[in-house]
C-alpha atoms as a PDB file:
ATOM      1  CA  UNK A   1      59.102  34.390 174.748  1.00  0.00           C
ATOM      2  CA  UNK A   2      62.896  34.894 173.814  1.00  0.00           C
ATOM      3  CA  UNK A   3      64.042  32.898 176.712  1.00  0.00           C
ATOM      4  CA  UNK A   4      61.878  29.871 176.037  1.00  0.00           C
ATOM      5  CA  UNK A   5      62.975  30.807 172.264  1.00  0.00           C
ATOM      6  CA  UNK A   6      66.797  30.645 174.048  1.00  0.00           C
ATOM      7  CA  UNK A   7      66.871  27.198 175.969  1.00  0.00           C
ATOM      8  CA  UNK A   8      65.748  25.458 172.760  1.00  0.00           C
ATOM      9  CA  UNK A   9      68.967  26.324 171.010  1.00  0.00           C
ATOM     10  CA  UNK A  10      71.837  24.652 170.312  1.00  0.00           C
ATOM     11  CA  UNK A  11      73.724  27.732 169.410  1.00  0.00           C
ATOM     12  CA  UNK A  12      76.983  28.399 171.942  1.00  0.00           C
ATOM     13  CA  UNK A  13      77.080  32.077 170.959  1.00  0.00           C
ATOM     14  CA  UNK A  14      77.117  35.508 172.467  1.00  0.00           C
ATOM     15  CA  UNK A  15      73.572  37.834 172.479  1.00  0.00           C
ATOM     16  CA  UNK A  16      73.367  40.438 169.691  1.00  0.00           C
ATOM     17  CA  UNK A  17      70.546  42.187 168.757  1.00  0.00           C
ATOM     18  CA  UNK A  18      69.039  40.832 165.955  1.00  0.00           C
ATOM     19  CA  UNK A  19      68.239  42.925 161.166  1.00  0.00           C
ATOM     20  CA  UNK A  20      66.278  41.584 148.040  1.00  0.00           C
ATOM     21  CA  UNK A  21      63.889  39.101 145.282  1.00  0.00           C
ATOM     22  CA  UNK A  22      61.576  37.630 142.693  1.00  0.00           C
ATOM     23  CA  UNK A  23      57.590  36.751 141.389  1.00  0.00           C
ATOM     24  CA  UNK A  24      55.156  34.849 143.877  1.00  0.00           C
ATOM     25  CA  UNK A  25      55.944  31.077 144.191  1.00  0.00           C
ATOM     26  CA  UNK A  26      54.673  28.408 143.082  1.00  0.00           C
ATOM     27  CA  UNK A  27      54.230  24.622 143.867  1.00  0.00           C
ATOM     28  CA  UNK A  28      57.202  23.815 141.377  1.00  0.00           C
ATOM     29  CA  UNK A  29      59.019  25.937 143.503  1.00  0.00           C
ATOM     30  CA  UNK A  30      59.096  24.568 146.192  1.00  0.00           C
ATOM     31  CA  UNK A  31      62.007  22.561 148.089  1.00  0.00           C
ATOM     32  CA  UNK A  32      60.368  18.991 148.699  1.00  0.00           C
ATOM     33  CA  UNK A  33      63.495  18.296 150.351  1.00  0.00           C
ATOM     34  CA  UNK A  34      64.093  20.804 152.827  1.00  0.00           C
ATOM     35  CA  UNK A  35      66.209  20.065 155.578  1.00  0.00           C
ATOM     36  CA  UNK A  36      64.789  19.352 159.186  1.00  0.00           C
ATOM     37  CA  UNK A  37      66.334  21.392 162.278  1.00  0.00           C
ATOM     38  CA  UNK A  38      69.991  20.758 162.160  1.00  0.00           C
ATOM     39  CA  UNK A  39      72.726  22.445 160.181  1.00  0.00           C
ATOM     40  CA  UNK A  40      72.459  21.989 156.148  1.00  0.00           C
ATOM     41  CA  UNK A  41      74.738  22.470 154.031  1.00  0.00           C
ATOM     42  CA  UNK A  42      74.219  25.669 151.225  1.00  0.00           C
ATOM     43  CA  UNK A  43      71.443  24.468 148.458  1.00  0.00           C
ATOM     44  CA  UNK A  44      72.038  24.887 144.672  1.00  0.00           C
ATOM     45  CA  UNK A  45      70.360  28.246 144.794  1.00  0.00           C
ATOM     46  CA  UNK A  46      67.161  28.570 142.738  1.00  0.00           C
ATOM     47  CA  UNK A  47      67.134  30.194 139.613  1.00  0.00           C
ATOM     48  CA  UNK A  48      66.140  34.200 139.105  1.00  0.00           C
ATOM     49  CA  UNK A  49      63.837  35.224 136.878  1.00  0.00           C
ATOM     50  CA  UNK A  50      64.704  36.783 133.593  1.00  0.00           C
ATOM     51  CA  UNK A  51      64.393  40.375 135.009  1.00  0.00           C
ATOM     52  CA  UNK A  52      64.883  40.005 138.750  1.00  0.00           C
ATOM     53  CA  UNK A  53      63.110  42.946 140.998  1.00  0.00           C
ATOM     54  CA  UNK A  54      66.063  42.205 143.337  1.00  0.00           C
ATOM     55  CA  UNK A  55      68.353  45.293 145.151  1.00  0.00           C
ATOM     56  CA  UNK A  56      71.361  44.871 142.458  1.00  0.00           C
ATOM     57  CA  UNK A  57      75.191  46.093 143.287  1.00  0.00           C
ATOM     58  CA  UNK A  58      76.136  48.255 140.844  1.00  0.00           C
ATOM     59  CA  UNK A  59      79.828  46.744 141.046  1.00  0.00           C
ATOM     60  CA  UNK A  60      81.440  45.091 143.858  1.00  0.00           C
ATOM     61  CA  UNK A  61      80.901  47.170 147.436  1.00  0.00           C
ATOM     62  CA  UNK A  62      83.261  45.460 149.532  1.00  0.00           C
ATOM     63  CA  UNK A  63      83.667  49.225 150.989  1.00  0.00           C
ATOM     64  CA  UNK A  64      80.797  51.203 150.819  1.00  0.00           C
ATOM     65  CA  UNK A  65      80.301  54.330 152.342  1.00  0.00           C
ATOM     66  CA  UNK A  66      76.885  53.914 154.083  1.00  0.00           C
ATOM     67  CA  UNK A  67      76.682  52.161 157.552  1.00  0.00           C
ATOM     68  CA  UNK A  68      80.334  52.744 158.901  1.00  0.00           C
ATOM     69  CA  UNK A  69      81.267  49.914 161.230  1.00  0.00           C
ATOM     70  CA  UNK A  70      81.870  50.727 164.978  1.00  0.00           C
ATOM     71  CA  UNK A  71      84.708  49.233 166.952  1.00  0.00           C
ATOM     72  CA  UNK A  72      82.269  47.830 169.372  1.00  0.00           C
ATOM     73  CA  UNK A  73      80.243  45.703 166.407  1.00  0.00           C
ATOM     74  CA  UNK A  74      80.810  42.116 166.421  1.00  0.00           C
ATOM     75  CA  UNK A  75      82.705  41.200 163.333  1.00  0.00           C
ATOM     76  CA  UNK A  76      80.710  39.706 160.721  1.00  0.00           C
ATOM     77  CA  UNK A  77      82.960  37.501 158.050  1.00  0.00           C
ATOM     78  CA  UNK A  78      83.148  37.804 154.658  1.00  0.00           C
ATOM     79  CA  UNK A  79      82.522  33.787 153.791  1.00  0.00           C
ATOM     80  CA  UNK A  80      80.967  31.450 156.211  1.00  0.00           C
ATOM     81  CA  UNK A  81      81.178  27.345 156.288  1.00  0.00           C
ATOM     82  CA  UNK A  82      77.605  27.597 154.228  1.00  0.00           C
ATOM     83  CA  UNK A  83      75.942  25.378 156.964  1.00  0.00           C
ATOM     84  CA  UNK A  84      73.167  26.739 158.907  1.00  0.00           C
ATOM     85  CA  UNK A  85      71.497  26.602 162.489  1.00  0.00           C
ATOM     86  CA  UNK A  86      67.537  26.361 161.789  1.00  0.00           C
ATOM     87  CA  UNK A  87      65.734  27.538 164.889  1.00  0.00           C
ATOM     88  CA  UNK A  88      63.412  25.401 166.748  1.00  0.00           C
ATOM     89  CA  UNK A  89      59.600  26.341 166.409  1.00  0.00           C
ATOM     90  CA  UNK A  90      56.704  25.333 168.482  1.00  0.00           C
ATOM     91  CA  UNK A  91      54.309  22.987 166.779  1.00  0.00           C
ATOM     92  CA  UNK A  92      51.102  24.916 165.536  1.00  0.00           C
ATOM     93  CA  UNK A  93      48.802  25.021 162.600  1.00  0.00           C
ATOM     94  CA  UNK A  94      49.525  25.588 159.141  1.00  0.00           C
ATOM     95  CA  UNK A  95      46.528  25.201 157.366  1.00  0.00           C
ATOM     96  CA  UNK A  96      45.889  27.960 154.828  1.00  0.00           C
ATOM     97  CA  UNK A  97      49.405  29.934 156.186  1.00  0.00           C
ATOM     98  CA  UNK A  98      52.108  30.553 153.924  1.00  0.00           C
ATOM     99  CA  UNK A  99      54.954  28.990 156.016  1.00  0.00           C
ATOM    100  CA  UNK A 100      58.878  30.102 156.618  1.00  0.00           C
ATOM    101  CA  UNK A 101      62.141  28.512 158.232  1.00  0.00           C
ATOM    102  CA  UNK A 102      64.507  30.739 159.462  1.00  0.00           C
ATOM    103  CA  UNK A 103      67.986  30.068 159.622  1.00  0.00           C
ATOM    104  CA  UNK A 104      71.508  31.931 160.246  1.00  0.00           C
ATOM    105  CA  UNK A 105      74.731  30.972 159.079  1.00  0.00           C
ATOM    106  CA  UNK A 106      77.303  28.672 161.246  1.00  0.00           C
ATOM    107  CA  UNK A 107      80.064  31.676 162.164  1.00  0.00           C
ATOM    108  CA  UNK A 108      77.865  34.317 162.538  1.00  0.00           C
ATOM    109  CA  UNK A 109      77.774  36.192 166.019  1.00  0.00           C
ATOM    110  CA  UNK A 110      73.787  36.045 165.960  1.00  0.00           C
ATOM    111  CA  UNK A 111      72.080  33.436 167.794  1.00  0.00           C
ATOM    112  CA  UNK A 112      69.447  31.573 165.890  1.00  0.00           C
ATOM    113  CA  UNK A 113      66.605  31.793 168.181  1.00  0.00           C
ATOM    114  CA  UNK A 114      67.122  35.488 168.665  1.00  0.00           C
ATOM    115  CA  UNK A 115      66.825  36.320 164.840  1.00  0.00           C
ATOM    116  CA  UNK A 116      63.853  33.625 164.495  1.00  0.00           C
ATOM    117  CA  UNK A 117      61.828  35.968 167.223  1.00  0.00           C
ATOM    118  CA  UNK A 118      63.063  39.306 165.827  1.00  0.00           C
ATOM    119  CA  UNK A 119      61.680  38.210 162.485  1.00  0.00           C
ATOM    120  CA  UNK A 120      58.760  36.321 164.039  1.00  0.00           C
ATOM    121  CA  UNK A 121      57.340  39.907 165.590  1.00  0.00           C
ATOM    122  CA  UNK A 122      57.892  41.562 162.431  1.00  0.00           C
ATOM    123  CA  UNK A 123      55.950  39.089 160.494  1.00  0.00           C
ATOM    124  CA  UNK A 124      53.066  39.035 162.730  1.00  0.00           C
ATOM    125  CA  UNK A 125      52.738  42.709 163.429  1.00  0.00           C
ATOM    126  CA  UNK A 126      49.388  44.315 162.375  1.00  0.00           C
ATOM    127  CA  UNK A 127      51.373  47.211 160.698  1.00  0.00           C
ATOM    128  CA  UNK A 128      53.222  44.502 158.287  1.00  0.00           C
ATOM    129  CA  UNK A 129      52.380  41.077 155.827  1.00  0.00           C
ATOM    130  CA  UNK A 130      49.987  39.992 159.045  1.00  0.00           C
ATOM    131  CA  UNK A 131      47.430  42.316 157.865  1.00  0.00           C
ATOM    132  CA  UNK A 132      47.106  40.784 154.548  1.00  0.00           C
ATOM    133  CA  UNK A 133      48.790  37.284 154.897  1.00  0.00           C
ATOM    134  CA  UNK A 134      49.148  34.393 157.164  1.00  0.00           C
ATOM    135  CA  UNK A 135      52.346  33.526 157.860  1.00  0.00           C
ATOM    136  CA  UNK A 136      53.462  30.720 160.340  1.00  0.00           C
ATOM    137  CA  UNK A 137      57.171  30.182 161.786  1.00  0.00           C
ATOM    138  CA  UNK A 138      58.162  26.398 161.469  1.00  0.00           C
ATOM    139  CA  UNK A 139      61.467  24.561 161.900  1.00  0.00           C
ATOM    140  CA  UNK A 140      60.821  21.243 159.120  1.00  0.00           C
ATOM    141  CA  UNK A 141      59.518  21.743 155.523  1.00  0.00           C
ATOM    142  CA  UNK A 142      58.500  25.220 154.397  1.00  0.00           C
ATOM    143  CA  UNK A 143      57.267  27.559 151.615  1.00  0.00           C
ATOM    144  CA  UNK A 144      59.837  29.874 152.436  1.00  0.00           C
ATOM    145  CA  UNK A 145      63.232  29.760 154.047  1.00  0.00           C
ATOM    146  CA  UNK A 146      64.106  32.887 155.852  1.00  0.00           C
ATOM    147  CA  UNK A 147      68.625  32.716 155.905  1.00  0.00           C
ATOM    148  CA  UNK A 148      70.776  35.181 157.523  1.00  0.00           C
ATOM    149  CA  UNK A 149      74.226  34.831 155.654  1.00  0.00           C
ATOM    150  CA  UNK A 150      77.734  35.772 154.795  1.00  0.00           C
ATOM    151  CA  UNK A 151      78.212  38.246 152.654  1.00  0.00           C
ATOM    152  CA  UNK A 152      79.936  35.649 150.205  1.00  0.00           C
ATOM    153  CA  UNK A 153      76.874  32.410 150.926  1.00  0.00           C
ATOM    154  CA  UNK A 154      74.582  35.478 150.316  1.00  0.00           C
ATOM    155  CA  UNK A 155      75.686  36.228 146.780  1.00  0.00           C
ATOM    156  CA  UNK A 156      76.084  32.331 146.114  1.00  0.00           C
ATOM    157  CA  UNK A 157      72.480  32.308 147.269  1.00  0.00           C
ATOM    158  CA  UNK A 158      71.152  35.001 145.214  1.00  0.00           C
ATOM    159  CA  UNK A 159      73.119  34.297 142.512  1.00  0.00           C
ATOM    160  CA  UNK A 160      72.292  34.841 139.297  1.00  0.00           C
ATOM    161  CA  UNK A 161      71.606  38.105 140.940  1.00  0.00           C
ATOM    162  CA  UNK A 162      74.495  40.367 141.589  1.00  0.00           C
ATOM    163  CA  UNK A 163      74.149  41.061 145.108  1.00  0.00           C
ATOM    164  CA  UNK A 164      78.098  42.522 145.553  1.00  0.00           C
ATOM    165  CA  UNK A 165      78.763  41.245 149.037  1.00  0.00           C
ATOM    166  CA  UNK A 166      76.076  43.687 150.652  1.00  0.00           C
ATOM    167  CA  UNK A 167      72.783  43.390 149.386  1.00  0.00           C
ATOM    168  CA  UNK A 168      69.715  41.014 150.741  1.00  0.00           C
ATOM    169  CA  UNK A 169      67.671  39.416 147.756  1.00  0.00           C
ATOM    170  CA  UNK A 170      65.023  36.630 147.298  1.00  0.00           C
ATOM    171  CA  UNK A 171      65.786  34.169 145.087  1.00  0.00           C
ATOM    172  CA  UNK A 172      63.192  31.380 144.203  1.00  0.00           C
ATOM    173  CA  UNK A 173      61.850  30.108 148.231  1.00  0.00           C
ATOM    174  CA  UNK A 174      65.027  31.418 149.632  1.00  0.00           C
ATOM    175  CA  UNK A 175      65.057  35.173 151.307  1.00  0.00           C
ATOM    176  CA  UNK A 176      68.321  35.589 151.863  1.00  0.00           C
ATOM    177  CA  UNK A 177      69.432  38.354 154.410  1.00  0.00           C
ATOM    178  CA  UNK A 178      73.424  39.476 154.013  1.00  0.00           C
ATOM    179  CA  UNK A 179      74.580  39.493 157.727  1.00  0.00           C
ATOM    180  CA  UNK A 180      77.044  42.598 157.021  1.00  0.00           C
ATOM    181  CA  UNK A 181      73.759  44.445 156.438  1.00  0.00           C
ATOM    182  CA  UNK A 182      71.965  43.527 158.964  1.00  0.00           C
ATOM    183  CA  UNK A 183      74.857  44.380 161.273  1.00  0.00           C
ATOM    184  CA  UNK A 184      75.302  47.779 159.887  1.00  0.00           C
ATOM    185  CA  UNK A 185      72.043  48.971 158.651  1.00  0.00           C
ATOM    186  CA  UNK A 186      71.942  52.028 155.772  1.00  0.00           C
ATOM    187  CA  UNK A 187      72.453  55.246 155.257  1.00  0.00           C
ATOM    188  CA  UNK A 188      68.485  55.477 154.869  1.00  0.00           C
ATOM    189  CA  UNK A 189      68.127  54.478 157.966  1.00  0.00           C
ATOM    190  CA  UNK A 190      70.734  56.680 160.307  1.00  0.00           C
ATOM    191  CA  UNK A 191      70.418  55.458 163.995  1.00  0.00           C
ATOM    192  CA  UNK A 192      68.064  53.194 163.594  1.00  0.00           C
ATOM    193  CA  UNK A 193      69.173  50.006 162.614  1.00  0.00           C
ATOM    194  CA  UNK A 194      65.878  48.153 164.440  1.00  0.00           C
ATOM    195  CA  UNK A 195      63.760  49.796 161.711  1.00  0.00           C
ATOM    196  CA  UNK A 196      66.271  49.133 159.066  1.00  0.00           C
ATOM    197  CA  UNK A 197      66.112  45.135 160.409  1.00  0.00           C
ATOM    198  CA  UNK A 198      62.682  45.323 159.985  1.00  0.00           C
ATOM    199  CA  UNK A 199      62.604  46.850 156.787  1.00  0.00           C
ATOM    200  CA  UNK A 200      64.559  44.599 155.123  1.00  0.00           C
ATOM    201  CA  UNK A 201      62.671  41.311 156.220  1.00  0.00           C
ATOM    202  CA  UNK A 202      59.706  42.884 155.323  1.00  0.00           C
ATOM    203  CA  UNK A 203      61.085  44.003 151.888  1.00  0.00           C
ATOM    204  CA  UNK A 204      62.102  40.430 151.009  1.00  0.00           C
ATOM    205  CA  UNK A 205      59.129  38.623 152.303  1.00  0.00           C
ATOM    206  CA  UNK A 206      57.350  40.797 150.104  1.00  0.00           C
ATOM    207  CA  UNK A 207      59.145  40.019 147.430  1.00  0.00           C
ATOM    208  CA  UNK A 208      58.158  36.210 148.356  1.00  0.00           C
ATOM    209  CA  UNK A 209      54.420  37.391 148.943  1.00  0.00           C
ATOM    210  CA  UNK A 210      54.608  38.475 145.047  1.00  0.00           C
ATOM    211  CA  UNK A 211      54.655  42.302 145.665  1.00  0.00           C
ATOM    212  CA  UNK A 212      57.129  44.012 143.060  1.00  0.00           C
ATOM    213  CA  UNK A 213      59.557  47.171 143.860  1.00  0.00           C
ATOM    214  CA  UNK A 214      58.067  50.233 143.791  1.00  0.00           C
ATOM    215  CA  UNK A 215      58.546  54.263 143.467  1.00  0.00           C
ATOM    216  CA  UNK A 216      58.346  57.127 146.339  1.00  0.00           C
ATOM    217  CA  UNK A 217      54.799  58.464 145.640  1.00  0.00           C
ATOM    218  CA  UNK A 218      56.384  61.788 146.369  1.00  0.00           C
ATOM    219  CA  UNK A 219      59.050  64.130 148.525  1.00  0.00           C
ATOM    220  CA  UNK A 220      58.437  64.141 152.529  1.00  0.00           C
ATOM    221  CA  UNK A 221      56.225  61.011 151.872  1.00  0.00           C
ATOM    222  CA  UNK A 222      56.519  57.712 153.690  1.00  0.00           C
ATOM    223  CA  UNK A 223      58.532  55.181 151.288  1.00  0.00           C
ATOM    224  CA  UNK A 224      56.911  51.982 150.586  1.00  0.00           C
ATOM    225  CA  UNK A 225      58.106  49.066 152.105  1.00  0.00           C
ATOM    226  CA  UNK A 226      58.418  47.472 148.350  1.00  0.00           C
ATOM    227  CA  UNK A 227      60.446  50.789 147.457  1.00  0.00           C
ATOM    228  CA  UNK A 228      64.613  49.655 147.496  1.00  0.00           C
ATOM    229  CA  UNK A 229      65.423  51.763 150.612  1.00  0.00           C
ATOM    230  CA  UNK A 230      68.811  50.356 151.056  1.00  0.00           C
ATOM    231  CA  UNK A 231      69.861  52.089 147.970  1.00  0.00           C
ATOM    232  CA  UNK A 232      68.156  55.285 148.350  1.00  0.00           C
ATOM    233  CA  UNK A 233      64.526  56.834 149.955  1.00  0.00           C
ATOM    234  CA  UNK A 234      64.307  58.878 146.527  1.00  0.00           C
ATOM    235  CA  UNK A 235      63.174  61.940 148.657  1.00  0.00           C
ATOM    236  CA  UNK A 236      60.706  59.524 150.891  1.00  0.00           C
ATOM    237  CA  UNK A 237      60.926  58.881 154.236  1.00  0.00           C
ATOM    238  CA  UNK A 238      61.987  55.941 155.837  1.00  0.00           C
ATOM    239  CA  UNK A 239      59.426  53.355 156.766  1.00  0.00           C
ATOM    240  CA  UNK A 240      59.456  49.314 157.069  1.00  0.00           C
ATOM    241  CA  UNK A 241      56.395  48.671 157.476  1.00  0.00           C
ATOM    242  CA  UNK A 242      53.759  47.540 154.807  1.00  0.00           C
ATOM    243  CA  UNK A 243      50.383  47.899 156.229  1.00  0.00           C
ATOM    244  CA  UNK A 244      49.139  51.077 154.341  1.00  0.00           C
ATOM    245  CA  UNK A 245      47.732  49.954 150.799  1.00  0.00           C
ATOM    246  CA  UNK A 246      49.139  53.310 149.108  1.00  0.00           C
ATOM    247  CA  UNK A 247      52.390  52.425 150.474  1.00  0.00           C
ATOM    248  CA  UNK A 248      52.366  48.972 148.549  1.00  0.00           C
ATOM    249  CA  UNK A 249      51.333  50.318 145.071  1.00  0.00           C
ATOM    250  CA  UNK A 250      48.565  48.481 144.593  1.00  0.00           C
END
């Protein structure tokens, strides 16, 4: 699947593996004029709700402790053109699916078609949103757009929420993925940033699916996916995935 995923690109980039947030959409909030497979240019962002749900910086964390980088990491830039590679999807059905674009920023060492099949599986794994939710990949028009970005087009993005250069958030039909992040992972998650990756698309799609943040149920539990696990596990253990109902707090 990822080399079919790989000859469709346009992307002239090196392999890397591949990796917060708002109330449930609605029509009006939707992009009627979402770009079509090619790179776009940064949108005005969507506005937050009064009291965002979103992972919020507590200050500016240009240097933050958790997630050291390695010498052998790719470097990921602090501000990227704001134009975007949308990854080519095959043509398939969409009735009654909640739909999603994915894109990554122009810059970044993470090839489009790569990070459109990392969060592809996650989406459609029985343990996640697949066992509740349809939700189909596409590469036009879309209820959601999925964006791997800068640390400076994510805060633009997720502005009015303070995302301090290294949070993810979803803002309006946007779930916006900061690239330093999903390059370095968290201290919640120590050697394993695949489950961090997963985590945090499934945290933000949540967030899209209209599930709010919530609390560890208890010490030595597993978190819920909808608990902020970048910032903390609260004396849960790490888990990305959302499948458990008890685990969603509903």
């Amino acid at each position: 699947m990822l080399a079919g995923l790989l000859t469709a690109s346009a992307v002239a980039v090196p392999a890397v593996l591949p990796t917060q947030d708002l109330p449930n959409l609605s029509a009006a909030d939707r992009d009627d004029a979402a770009p079509q497979p090619s790179a776009s240019a940064v949108p005005s962002p969507t506005q937050a709700s009064e009291q965002p749900d979103g992972e919020v910086a507590l200050g500016r964390l240009r240097n933050p402790t958790p997630a050291k980088r390695t010498r052998s990491a790719p470097r990921v830039p602090e501000q990227g053109p704001g134009t975007f590679q949308v990854a080519a999807a095959p043509a398939v059905s969409t009735e009654g699916a909640t739909t999603y674009r994915v894109e990554v920023e122009d810059g970044l060492s993470f090839p489009a078609p790569l990070i459109a099949a990392f969060v592809e599986e996650t989406l459609t794994d029985q343990r996640g949103w697949a066992a509740r939710h349809q939700l189909v990949r596409v590469d036009g028009h879309a209820d959601l757009r999925i964006v791997l970005a800068t640390p400076e087009t994510a805060d633009q993005l997720c502005a009015p929420l303070d995302t301090g250069g290294r949070l993810s958030c979803r803002n309006g039909e946007d779930v916006v993925i900061n690239a330093w992040r999903w390059q370095f992972g968290a201290d919640s998650y120590p050697g394993d940033l695949t489950g961090y990756r997963r985590y945090v698309v499934n945290h933000e799609t949540g967030h899209a699916l209209g599930y709010p943040h919530v609390s560890c149920s208890g010490s030595g539990h597993m978190a819920p996916v909808m608990l902020q696990q970048t910032k903390g596990l609260e004396g849960c253990e790490p888990n990305p995935w959302p499948a458990r109902v008890d685990l969603l707090g509903h």
